[in-house]
PDB file of N, CA and C in Angstrom:
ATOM      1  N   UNK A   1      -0.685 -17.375 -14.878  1.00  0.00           N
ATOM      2  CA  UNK A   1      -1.182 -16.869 -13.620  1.00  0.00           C
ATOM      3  C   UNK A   1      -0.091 -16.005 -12.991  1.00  0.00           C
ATOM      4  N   UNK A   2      -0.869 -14.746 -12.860  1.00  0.00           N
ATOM      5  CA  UNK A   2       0.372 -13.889 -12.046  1.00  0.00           C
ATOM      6  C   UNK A   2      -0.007 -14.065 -10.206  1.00  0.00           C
ATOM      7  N   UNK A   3       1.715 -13.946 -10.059  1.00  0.00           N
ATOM      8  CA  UNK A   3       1.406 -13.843  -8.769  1.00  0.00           C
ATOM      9  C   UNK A   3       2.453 -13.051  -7.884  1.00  0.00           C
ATOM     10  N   UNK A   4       2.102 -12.340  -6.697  1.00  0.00           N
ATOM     11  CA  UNK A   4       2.474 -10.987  -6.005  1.00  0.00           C
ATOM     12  C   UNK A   4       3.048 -11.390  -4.550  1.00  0.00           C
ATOM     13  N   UNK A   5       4.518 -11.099  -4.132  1.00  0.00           N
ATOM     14  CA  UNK A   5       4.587 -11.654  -3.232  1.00  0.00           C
ATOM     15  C   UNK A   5       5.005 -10.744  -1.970  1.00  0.00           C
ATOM     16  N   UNK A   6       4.563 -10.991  -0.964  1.00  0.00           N
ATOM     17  CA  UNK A   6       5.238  -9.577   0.679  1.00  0.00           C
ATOM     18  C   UNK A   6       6.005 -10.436   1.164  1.00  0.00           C
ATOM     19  N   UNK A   7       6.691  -9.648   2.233  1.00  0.00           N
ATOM     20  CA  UNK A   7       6.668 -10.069   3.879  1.00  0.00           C
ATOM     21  C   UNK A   7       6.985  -8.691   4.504  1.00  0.00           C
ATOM     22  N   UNK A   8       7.186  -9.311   5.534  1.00  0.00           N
ATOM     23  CA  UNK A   8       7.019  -8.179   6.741  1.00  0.00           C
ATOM     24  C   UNK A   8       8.665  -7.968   7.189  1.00  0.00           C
ATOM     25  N   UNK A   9       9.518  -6.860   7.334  1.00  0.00           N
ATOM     26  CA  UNK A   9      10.966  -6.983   7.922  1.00  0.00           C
ATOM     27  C   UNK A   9      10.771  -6.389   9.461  1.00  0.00           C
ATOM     28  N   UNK A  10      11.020  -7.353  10.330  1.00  0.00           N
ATOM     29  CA  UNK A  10      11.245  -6.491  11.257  1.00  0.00           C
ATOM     30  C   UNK A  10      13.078  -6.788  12.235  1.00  0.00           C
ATOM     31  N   UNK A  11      13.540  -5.351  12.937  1.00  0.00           N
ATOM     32  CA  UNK A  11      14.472  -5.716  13.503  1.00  0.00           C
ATOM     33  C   UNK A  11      14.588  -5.874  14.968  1.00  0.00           C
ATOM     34  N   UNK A  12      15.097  -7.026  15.522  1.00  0.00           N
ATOM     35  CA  UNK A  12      15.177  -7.549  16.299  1.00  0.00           C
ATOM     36  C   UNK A  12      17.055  -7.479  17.241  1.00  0.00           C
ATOM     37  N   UNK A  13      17.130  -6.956  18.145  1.00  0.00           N
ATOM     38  CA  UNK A  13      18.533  -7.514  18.700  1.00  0.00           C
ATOM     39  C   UNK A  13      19.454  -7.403  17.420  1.00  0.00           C
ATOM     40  N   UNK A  14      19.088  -5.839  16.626  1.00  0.00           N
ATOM     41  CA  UNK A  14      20.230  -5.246  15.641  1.00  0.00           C
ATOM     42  C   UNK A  14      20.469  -6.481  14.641  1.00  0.00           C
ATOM     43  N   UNK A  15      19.132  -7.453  14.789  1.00  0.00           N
ATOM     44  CA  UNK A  15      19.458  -8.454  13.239  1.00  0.00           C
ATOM     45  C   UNK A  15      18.041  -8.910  12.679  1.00  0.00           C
ATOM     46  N   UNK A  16      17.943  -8.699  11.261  1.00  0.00           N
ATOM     47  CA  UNK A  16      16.781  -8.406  10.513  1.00  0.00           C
ATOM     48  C   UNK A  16      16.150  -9.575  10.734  1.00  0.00           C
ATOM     49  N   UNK A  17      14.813  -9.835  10.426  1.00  0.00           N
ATOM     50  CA  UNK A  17      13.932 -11.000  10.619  1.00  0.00           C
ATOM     51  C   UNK A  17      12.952 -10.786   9.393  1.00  0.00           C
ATOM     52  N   UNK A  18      12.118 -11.838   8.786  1.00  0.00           N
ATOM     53  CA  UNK A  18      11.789 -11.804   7.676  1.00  0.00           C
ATOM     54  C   UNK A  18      10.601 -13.024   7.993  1.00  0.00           C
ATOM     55  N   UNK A  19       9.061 -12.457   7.830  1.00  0.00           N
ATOM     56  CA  UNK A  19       8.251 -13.011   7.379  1.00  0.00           C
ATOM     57  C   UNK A  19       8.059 -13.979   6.356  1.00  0.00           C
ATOM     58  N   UNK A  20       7.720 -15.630   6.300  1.00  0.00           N
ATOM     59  CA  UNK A  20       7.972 -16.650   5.997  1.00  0.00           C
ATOM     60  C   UNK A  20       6.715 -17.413   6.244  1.00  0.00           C
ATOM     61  N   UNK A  21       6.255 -18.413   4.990  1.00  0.00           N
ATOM     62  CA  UNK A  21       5.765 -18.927   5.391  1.00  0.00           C
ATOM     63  C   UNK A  21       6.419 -20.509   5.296  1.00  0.00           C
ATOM     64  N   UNK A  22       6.137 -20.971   6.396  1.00  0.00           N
ATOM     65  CA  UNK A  22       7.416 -22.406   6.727  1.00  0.00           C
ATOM     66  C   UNK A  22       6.241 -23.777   5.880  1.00  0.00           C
ATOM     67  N   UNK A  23       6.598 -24.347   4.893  1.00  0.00           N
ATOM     68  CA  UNK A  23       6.261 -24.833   4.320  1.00  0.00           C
ATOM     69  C   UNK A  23       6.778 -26.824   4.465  1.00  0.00           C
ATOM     70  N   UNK A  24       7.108 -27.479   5.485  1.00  0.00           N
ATOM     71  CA  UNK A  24       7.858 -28.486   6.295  1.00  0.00           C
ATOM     72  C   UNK A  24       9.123 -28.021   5.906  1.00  0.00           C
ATOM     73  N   UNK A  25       9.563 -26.694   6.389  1.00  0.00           N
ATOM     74  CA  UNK A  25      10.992 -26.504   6.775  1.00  0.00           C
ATOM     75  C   UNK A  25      11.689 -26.261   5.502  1.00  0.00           C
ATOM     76  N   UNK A  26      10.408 -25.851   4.592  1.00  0.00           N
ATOM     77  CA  UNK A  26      11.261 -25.412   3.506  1.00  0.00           C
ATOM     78  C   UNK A  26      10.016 -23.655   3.116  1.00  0.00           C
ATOM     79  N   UNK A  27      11.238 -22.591   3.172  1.00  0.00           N
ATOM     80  CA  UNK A  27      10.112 -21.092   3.579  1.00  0.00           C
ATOM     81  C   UNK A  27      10.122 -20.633   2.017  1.00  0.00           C
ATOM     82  N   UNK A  28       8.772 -20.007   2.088  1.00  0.00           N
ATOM     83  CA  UNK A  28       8.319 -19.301   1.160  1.00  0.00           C
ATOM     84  C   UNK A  28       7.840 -17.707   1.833  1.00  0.00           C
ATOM     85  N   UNK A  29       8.153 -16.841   0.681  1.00  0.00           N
ATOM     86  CA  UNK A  29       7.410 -15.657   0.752  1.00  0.00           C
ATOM     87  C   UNK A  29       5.675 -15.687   0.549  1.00  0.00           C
ATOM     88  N   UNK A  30       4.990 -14.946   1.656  1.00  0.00           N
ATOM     89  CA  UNK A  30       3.751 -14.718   1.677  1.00  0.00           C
ATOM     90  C   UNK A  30       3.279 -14.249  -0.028  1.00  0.00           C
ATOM     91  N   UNK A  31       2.748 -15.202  -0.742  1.00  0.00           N
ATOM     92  CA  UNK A  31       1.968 -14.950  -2.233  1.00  0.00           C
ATOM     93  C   UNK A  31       0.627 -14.628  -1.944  1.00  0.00           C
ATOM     94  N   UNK A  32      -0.110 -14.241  -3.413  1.00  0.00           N
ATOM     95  CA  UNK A  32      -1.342 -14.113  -3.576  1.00  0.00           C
ATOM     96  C   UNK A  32      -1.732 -14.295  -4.942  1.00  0.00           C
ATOM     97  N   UNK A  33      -2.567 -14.711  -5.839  1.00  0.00           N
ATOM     98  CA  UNK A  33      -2.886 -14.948  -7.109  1.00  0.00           C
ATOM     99  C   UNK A  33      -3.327 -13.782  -7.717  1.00  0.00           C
ATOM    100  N   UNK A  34      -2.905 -13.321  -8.076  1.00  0.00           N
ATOM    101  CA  UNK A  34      -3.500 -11.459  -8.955  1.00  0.00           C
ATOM    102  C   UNK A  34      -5.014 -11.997  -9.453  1.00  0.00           C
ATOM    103  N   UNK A  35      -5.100 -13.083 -10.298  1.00  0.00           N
ATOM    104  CA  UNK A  35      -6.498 -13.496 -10.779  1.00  0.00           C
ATOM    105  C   UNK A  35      -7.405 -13.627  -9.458  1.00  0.00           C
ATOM    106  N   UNK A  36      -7.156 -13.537  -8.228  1.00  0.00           N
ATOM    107  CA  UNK A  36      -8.239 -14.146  -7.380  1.00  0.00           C
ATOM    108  C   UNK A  36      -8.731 -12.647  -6.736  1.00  0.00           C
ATOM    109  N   UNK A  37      -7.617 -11.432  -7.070  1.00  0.00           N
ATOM    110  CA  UNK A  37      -8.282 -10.074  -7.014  1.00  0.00           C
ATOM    111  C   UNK A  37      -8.692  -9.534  -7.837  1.00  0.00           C
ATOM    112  N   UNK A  38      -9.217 -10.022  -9.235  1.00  0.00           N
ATOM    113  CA  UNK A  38      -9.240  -9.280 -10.250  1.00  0.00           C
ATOM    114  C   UNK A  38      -9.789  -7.848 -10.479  1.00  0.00           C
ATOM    115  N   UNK A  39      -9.174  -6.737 -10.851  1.00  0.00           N
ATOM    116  CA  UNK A  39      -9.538  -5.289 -10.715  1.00  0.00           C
ATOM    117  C   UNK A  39      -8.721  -4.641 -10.135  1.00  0.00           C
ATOM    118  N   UNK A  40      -7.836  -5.293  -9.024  1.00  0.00           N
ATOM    119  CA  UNK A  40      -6.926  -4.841  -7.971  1.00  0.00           C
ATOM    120  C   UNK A  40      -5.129  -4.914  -8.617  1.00  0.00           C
ATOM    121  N   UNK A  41      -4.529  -3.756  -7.906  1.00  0.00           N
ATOM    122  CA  UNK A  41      -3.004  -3.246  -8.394  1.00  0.00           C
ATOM    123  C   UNK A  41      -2.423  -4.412  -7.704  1.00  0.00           C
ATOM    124  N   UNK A  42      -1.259  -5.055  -7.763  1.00  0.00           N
ATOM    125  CA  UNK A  42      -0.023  -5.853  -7.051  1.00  0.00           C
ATOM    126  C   UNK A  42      -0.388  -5.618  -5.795  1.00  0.00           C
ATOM    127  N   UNK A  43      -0.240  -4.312  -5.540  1.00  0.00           N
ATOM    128  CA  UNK A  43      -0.171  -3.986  -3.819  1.00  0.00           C
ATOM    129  C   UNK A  43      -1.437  -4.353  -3.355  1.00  0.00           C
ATOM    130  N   UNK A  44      -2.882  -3.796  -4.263  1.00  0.00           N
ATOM    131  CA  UNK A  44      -3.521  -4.360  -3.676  1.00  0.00           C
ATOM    132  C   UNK A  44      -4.245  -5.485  -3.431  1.00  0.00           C
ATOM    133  N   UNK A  45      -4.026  -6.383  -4.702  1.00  0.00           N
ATOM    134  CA  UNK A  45      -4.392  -8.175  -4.864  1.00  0.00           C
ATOM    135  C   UNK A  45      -3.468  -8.611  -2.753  1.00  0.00           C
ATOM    136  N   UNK A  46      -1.927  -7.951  -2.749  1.00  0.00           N
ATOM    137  CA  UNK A  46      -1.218  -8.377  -1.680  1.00  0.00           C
ATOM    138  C   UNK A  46      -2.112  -8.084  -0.617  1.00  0.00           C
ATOM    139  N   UNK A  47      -2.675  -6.875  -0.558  1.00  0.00           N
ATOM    140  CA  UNK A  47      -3.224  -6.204   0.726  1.00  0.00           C
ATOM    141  C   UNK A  47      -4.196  -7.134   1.404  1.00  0.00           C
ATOM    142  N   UNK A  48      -5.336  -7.680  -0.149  1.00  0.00           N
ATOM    143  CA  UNK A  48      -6.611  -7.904   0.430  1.00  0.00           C
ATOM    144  C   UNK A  48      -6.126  -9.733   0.863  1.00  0.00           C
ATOM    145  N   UNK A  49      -5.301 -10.230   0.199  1.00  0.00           N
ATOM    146  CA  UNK A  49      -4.698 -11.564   0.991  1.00  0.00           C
ATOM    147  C   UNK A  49      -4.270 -11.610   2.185  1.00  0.00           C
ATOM    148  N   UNK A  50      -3.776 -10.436   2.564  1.00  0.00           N
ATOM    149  CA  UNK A  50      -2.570 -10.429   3.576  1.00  0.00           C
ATOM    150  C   UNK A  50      -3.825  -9.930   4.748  1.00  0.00           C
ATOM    151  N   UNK A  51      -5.017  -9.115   4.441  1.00  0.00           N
ATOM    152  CA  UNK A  51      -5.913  -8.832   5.785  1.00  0.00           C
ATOM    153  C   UNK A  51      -6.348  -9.669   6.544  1.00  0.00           C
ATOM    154  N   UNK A  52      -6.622 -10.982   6.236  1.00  0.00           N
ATOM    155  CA  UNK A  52      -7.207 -12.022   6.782  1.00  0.00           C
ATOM    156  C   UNK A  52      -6.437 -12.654   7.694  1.00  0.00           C
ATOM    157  N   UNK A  53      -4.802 -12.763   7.640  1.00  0.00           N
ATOM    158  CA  UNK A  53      -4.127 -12.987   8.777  1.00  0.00           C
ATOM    159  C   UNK A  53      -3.204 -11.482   9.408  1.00  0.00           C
ATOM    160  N   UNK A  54      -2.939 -10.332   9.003  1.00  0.00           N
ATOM    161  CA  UNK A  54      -2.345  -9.271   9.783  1.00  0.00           C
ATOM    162  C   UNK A  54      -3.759  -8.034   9.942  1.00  0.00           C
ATOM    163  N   UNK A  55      -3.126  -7.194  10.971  1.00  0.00           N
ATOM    164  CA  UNK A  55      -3.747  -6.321  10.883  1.00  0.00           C
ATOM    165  C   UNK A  55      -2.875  -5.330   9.967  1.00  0.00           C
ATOM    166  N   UNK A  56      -3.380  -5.345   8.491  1.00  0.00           N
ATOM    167  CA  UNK A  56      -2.536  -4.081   7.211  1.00  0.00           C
ATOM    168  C   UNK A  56      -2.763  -2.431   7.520  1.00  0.00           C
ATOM    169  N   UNK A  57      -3.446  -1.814   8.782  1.00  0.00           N
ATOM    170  CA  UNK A  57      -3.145  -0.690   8.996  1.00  0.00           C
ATOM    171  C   UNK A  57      -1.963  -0.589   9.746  1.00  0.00           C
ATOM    172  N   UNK A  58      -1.236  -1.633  10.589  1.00  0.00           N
ATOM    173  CA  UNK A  58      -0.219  -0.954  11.225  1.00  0.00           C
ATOM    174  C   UNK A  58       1.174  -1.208  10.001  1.00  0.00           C
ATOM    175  N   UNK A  59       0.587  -2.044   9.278  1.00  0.00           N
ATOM    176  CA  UNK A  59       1.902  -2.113   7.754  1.00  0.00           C
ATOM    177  C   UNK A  59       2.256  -0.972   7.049  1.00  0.00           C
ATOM    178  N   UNK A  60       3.676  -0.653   6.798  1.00  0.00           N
ATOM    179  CA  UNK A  60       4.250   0.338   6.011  1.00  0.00           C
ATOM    180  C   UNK A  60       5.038  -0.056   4.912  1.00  0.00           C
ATOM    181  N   UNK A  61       4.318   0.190   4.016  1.00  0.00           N
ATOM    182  CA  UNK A  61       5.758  -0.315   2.412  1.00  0.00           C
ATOM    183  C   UNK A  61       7.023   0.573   2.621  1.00  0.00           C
ATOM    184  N   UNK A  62       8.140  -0.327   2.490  1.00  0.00           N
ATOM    185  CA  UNK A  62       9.535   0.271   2.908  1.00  0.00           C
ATOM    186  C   UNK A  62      10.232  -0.273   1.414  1.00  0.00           C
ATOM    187  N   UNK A  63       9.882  -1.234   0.997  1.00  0.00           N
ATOM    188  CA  UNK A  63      10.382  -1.420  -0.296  1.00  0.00           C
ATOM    189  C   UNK A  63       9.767  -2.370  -1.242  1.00  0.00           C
ATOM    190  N   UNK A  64       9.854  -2.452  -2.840  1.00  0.00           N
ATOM    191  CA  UNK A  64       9.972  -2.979  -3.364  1.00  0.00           C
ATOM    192  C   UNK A  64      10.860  -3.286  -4.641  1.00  0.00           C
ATOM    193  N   UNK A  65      10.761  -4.661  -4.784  1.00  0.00           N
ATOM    194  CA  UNK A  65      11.908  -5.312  -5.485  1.00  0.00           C
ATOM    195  C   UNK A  65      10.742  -6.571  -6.190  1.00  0.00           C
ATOM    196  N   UNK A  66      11.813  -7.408  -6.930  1.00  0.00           N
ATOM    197  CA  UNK A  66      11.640  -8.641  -7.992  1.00  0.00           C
ATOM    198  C   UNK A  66      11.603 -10.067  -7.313  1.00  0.00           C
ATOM    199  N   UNK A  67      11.240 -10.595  -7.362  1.00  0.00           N
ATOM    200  CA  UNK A  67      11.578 -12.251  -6.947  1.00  0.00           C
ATOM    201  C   UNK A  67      10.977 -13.348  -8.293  1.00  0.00           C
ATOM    202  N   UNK A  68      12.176 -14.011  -7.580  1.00  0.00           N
ATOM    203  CA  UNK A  68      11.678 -15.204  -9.365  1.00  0.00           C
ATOM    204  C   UNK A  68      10.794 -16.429  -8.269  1.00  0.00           C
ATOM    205  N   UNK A  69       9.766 -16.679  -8.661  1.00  0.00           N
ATOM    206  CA  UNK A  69       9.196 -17.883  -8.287  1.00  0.00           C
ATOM    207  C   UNK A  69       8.336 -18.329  -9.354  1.00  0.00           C
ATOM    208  N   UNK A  70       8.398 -19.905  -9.128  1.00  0.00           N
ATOM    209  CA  UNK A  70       8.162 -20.716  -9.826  1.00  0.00           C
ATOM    210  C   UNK A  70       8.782 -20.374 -11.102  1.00  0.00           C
ATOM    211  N   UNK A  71      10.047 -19.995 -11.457  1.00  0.00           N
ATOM    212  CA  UNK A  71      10.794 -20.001 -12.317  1.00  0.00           C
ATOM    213  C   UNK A  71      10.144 -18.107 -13.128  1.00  0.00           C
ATOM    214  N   UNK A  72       9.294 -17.902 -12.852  1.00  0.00           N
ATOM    215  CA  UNK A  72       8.692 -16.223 -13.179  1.00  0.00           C
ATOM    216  C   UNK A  72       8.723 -15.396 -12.418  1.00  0.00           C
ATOM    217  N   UNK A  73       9.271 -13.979 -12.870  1.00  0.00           N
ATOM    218  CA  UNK A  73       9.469 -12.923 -11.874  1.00  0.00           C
ATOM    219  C   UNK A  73       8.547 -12.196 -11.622  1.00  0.00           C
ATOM    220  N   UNK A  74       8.403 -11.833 -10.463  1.00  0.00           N
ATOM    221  CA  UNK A  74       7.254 -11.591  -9.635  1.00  0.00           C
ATOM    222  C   UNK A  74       7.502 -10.483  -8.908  1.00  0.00           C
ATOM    223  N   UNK A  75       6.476  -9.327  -8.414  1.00  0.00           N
ATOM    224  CA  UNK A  75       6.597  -8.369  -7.552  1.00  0.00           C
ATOM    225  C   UNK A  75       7.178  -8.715  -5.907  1.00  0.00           C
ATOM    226  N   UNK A  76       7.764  -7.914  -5.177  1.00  0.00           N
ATOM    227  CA  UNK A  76       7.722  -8.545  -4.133  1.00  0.00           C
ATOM    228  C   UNK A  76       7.932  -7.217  -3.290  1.00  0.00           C
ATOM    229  N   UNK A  77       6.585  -6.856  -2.647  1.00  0.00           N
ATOM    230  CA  UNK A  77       6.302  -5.730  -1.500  1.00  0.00           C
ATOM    231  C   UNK A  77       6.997  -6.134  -0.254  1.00  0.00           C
ATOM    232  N   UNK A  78       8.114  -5.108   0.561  1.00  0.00           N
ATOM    233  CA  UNK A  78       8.623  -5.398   2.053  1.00  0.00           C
ATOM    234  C   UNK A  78       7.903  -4.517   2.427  1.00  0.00           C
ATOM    235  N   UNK A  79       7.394  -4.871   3.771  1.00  0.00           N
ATOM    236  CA  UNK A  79       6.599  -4.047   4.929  1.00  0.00           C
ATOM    237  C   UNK A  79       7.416  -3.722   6.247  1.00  0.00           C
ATOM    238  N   UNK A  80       6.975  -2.804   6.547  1.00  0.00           N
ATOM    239  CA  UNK A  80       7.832  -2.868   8.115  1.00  0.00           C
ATOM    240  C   UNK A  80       6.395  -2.335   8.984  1.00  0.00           C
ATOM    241  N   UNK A  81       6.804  -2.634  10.384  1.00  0.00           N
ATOM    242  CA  UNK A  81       5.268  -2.636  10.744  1.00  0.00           C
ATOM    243  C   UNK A  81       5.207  -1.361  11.894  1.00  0.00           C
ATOM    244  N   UNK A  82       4.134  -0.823  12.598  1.00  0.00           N
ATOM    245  CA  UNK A  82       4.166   0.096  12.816  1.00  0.00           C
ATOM    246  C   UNK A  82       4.347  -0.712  15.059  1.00  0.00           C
ATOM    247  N   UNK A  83       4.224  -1.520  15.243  1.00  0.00           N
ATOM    248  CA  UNK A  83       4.014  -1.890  16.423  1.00  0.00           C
ATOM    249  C   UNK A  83       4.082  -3.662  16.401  1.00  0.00           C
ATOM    250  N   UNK A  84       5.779  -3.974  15.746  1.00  0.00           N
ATOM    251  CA  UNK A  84       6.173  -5.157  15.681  1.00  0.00           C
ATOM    252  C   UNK A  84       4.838  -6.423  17.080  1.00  0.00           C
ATOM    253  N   UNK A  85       5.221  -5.673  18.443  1.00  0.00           N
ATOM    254  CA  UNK A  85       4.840  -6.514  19.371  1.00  0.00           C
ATOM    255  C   UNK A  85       2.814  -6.824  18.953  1.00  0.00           C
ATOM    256  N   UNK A  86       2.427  -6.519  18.062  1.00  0.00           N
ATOM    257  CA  UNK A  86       1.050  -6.335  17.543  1.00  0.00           C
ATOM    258  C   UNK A  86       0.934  -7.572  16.352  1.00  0.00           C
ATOM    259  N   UNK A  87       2.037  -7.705  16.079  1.00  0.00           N
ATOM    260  CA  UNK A  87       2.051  -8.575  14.999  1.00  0.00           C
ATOM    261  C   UNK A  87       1.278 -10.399  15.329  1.00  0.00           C
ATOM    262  N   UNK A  88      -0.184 -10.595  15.352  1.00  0.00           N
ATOM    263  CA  UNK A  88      -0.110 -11.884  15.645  1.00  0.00           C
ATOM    264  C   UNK A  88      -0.066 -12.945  14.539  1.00  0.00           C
ATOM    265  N   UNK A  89       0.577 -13.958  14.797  1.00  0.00           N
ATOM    266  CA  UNK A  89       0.968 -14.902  13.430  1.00  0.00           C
ATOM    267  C   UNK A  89      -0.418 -15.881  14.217  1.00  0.00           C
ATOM    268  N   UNK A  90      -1.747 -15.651  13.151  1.00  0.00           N
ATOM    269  CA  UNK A  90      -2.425 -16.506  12.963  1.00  0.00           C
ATOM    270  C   UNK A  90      -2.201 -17.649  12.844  1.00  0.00           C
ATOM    271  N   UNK A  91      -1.441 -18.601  11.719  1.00  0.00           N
ATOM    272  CA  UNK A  91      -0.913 -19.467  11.473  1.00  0.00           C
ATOM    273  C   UNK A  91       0.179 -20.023  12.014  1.00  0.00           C
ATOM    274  N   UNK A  92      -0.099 -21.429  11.982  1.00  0.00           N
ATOM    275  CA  UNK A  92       1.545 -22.184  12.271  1.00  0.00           C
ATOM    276  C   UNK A  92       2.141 -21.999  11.198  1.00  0.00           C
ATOM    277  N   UNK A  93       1.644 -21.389  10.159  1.00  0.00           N
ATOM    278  CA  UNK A  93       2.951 -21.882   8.803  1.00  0.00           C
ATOM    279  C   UNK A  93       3.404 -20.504   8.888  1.00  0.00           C
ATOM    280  N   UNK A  94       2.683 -19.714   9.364  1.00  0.00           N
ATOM    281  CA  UNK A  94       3.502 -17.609   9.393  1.00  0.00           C
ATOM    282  C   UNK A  94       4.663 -18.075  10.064  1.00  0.00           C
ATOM    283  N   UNK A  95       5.681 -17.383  10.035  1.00  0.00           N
ATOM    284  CA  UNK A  95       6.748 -17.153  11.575  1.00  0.00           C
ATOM    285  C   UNK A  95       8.629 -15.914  10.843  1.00  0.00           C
ATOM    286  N   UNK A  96       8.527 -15.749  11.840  1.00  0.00           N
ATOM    287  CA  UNK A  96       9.815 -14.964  11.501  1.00  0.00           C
ATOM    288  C   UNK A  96      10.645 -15.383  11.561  1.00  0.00           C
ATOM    289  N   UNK A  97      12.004 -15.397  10.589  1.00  0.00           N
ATOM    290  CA  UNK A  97      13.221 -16.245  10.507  1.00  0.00           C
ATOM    291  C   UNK A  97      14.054 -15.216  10.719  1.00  0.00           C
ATOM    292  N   UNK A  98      15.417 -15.295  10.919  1.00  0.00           N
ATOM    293  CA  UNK A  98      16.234 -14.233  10.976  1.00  0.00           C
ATOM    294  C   UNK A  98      17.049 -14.266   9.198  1.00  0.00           C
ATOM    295  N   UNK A  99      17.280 -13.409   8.977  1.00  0.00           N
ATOM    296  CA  UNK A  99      17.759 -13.428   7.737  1.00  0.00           C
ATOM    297  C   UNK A  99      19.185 -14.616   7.376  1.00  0.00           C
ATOM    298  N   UNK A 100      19.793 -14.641   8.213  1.00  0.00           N
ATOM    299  CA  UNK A 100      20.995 -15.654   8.568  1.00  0.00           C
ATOM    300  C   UNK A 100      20.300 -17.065   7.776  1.00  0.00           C
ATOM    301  N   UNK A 101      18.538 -17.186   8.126  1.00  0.00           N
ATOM    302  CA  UNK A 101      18.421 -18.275   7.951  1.00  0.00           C
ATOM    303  C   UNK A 101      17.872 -18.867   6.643  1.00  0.00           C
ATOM    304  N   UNK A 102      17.836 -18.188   5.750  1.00  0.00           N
ATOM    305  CA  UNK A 102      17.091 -17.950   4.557  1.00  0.00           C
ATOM    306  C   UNK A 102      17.931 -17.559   3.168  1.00  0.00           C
ATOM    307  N   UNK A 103      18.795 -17.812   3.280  1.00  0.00           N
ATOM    308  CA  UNK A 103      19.930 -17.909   2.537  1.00  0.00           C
ATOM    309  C   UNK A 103      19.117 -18.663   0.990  1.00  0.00           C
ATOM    310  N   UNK A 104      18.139 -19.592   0.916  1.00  0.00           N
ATOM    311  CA  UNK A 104      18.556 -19.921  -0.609  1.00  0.00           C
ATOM    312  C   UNK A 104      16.847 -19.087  -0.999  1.00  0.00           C
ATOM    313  N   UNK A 105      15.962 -18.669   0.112  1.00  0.00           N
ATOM    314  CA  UNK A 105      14.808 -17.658  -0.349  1.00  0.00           C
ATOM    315  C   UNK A 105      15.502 -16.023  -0.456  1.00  0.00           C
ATOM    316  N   UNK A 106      16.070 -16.236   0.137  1.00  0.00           N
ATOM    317  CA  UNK A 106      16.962 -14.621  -0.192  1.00  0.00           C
ATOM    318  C   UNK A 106      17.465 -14.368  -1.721  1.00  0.00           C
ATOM    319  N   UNK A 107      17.983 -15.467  -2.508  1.00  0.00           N
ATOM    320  CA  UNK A 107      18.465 -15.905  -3.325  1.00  0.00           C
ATOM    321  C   UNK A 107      17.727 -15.381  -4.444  1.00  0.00           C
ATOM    322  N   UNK A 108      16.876 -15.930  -4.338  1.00  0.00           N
ATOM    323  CA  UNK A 108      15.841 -15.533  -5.370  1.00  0.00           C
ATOM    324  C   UNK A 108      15.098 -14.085  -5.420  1.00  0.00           C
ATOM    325  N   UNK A 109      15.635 -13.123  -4.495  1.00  0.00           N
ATOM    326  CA  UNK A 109      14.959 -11.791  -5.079  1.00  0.00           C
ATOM    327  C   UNK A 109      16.472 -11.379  -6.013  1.00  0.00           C
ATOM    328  N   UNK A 110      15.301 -10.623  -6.774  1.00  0.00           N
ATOM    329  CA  UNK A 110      16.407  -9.410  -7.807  1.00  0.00           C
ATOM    330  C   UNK A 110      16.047  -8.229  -7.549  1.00  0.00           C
ATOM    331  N   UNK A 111      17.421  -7.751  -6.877  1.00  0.00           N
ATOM    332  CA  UNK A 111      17.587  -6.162  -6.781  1.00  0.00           C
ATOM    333  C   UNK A 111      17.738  -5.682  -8.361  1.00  0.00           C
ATOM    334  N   UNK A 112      18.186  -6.290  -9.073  1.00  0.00           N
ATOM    335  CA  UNK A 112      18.722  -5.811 -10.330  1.00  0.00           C
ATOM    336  C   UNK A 112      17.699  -5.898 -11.462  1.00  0.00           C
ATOM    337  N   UNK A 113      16.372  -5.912 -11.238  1.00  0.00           N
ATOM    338  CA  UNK A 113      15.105  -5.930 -11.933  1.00  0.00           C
ATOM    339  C   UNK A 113      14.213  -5.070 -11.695  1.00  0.00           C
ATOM    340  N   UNK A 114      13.452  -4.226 -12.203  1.00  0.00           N
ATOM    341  CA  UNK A 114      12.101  -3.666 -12.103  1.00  0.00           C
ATOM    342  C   UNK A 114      11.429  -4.392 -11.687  1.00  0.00           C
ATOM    343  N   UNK A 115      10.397  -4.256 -10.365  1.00  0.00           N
ATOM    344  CA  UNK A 115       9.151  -4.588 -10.145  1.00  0.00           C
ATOM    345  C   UNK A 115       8.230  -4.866 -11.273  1.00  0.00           C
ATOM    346  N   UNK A 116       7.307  -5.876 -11.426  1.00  0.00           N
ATOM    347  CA  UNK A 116       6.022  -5.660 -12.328  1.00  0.00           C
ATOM    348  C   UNK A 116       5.111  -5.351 -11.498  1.00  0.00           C
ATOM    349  N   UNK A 117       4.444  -3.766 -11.948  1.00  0.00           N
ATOM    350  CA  UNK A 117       3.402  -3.473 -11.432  1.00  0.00           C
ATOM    351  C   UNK A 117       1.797  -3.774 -12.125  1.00  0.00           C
ATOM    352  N   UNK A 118       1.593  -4.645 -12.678  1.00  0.00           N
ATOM    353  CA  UNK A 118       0.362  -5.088 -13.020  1.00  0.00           C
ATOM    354  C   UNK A 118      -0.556  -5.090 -12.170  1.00  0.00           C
TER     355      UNK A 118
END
């Protein structure tokens, strides 16, 4: 099972913040199952997951990179948004961390890998 992962960067008081989903205090990057879009690119298996809690027109892809989860490397789309204060976190498990705080999910992306674009 492939799977595709975002978040959202936004900056805050000149220090980055990073979309999370808080899992009892242990964060994950926003996933999606590629099989549950079948037909759809990475970006867009991410898109059509990610509509149901953001509004994805004010989202802008600013980068992508690799992340290993569940031990397999995985796409991982950054967004930056077009009108941060617009952003509503549907969920209690959404929330923004500051990067300071995410030290062992940070961990796990690879700059030093190609994206899979499947």
């Amino acid at each position: 099972m492939s799977i595709v992962a975002g978040t959202i960067a936004v900056i805050q008081d000149g220090m980055p913040y990073y979309l999370v989903v808080n899992n009892d205090n242990h964060y994950d990057f926003f996933t999606a199952k590629m099989h549950a879009h079948e037909g759809d690119t990475a970006l867009g298996a991410l898109l059509a997951a990610m509509e149901p809690h953001f509004v994805i027109d004010d989202l802008r892809l600013d980068e992508l990179t690799s992340v290993t989860i569940n031990d397999k490397l995985s796409s991982l789309f950054v967004f930056t948004t077009t009108d941060f204060a617009e952003v509503q976190l549907d969920s209690t498990n959404f929330e923004f961390v500051q990067a300071s705080g995410l030290h062992s999910l940070l961990e796990t992306v690879d700059m030093g890998t190609a994206p899979q674009l499947l």
